[in-house]
Protein backbone atom coordinates (compact mmCIF):
# COMPACT_ATOMS: atom_id res chain seq x y z
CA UNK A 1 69.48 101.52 119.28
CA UNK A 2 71.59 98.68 117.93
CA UNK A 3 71.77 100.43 114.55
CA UNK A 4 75.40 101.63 111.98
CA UNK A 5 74.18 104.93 112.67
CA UNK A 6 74.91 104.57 116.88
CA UNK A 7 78.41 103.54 116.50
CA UNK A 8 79.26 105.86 113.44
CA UNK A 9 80.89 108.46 115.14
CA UNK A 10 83.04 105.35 117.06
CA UNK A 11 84.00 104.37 113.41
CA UNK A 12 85.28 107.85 112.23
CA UNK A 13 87.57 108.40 115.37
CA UNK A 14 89.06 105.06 114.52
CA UNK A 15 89.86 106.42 111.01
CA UNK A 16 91.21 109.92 112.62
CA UNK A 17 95.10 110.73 111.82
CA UNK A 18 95.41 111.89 115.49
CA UNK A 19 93.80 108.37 116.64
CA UNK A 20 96.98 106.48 118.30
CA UNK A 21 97.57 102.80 116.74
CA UNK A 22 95.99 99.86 118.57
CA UNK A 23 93.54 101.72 120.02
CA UNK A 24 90.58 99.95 120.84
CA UNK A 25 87.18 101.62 120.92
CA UNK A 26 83.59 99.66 122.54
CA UNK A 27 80.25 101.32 120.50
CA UNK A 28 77.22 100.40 120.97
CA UNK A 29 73.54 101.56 121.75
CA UNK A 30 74.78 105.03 122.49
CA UNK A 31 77.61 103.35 124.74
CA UNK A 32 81.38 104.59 124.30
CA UNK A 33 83.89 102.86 126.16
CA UNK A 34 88.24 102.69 125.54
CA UNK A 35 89.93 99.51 126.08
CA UNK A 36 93.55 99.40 127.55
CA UNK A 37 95.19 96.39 127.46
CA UNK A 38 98.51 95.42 129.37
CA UNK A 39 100.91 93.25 129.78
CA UNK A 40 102.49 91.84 132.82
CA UNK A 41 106.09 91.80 133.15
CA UNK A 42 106.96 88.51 132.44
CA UNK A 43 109.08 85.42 134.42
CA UNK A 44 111.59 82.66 132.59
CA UNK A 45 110.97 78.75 133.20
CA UNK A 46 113.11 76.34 132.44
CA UNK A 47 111.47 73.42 130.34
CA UNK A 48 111.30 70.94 132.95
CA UNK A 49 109.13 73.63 135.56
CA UNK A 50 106.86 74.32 132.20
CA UNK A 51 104.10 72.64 133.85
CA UNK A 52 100.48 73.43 134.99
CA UNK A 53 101.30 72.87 138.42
């Protein structure tokens, strides 16, 4: 199942006009799977608290 043909259709909605940018799409062994990605909102630290503790 781990062949180019399994995740050829995968590849072609990757190359689609309609496919949004940054999209990520899993193939594999029959397998389809989207991956979203986010990012938290984020906090400001002054240099001295830039720490691992």
């Amino acid at each position: 199942m781990l062949t180019p043909k399994s995740v050829t259709a995968a590849a072609l909605v990757l190359c689609d006009d309609d496919t949004p940018n940054r999209y990520i799409l899993c193939a594999g062994s029959g397998g389809f799977s989207s991956t979203k990605l986010f990012e938290t909102e984020g906090i400001f630290l002054p240099e001295a608290e830039q720490t691992p503790e």
